[in-house]
C-alpha atoms as a PDB file:
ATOM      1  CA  UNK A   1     -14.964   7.481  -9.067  1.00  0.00           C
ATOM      2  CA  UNK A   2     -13.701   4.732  -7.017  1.00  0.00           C
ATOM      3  CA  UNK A   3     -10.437   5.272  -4.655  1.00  0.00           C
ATOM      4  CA  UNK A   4      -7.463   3.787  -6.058  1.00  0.00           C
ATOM      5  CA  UNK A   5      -4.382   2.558  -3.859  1.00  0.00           C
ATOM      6  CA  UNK A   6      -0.545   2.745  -4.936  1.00  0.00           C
ATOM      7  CA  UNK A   7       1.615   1.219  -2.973  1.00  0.00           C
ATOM      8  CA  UNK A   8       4.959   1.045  -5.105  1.00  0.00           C
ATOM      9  CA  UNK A   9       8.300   0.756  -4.196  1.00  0.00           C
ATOM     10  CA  UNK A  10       7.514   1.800  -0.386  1.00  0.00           C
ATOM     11  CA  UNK A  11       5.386   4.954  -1.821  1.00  0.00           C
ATOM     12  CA  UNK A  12       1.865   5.111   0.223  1.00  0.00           C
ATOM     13  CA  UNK A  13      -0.123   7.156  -2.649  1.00  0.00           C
ATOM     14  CA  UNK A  14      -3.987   7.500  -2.674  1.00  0.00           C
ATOM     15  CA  UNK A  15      -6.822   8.991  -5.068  1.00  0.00           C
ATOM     16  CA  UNK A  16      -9.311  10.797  -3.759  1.00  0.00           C
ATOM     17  CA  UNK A  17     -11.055  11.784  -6.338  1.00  0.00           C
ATOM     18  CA  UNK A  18     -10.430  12.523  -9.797  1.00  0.00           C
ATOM     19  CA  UNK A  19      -7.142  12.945 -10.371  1.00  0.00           C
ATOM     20  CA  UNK A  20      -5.792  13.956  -7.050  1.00  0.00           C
ATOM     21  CA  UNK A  21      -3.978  12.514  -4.791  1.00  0.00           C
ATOM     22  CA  UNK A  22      -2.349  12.429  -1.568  1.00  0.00           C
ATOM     23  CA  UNK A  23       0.606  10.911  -0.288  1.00  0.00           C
ATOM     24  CA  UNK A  24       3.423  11.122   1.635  1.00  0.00           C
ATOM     25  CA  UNK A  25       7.221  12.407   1.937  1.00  0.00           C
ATOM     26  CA  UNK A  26       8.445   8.850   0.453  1.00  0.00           C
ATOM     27  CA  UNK A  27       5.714   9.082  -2.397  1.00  0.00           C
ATOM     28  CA  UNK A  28       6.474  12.845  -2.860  1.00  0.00           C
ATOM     29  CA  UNK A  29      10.299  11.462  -4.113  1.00  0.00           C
ATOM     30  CA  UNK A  30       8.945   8.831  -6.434  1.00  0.00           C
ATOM     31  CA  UNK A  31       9.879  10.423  -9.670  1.00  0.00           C
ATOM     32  CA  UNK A  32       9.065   7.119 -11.855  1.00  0.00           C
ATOM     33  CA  UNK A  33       5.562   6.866 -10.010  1.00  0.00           C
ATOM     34  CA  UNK A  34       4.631  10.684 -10.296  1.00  0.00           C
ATOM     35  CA  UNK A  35       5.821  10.514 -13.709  1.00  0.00           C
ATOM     36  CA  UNK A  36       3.407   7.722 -14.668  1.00  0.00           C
ATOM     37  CA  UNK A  37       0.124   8.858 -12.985  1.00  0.00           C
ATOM     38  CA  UNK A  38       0.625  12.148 -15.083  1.00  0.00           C
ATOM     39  CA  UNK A  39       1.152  14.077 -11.933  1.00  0.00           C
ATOM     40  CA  UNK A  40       2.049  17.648 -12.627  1.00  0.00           C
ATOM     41  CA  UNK A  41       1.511  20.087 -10.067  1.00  0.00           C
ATOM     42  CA  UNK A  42       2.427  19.215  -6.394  1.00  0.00           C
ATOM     43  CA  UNK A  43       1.487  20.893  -3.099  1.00  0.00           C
ATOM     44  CA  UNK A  44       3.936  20.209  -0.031  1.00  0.00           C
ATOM     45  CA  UNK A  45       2.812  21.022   3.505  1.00  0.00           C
ATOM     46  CA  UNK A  46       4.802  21.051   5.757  1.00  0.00           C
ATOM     47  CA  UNK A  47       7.312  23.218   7.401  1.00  0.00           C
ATOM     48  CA  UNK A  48      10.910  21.208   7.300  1.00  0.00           C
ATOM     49  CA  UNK A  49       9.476  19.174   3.917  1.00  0.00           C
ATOM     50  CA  UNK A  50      11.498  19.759   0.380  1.00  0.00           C
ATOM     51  CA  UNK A  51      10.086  20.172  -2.847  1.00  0.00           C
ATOM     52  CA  UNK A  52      12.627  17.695  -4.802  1.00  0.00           C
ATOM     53  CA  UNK A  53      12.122  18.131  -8.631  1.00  0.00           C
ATOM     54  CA  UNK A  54      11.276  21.777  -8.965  1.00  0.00           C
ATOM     55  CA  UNK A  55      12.818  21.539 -12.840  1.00  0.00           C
ATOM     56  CA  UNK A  56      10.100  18.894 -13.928  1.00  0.00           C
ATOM     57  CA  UNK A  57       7.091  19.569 -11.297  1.00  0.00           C
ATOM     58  CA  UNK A  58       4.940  22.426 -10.291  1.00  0.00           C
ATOM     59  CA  UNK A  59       5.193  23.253  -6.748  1.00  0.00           C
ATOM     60  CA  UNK A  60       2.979  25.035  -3.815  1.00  0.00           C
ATOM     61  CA  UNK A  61       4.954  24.693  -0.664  1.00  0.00           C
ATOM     62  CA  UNK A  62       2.526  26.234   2.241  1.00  0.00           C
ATOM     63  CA  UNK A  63       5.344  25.945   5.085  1.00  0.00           C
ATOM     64  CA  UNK A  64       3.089  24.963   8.752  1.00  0.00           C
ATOM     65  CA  UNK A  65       3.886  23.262  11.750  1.00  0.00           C
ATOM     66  CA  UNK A  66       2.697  20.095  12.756  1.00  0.00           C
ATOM     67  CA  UNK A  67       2.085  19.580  16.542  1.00  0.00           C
ATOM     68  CA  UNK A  68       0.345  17.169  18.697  1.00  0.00           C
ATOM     69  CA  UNK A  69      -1.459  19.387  20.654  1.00  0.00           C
END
């Protein structure tokens, strides 16, 4: 498949492959836009990141640290 690119309401949102995508912490509190690619289950990674609509999404929150070094 070929990658799409969202870039809606400042949400950065890209499809890797078949319906999966990554994006990032503005994209992961884009209701409307998760809503209408049909997105369903969510995985947050990141230590200090929030899941924000645990009562309509799916979440897997694997808590690391991100460092420069």
């Amino acid at each position: 498949t070929g990658s799409v690119n969202y870039s809606i309401l400042e949400s950065d949102i890209n499809e890797i492959t078949q319906n999966i995508y990554i994006g990032d912490k503005r994209t992961a509190k884009n209701k409307l836009l998760l809503k209408e690619l049909g997105i369903k289950k969510i995985v947050v990674a990141g230590h200090e990141l929030n899941t924000h609509y645990p009562q309509e999404f799916e979440y897997l929150h694997i808590h690391v640290k991100d460092s420069l070094k």
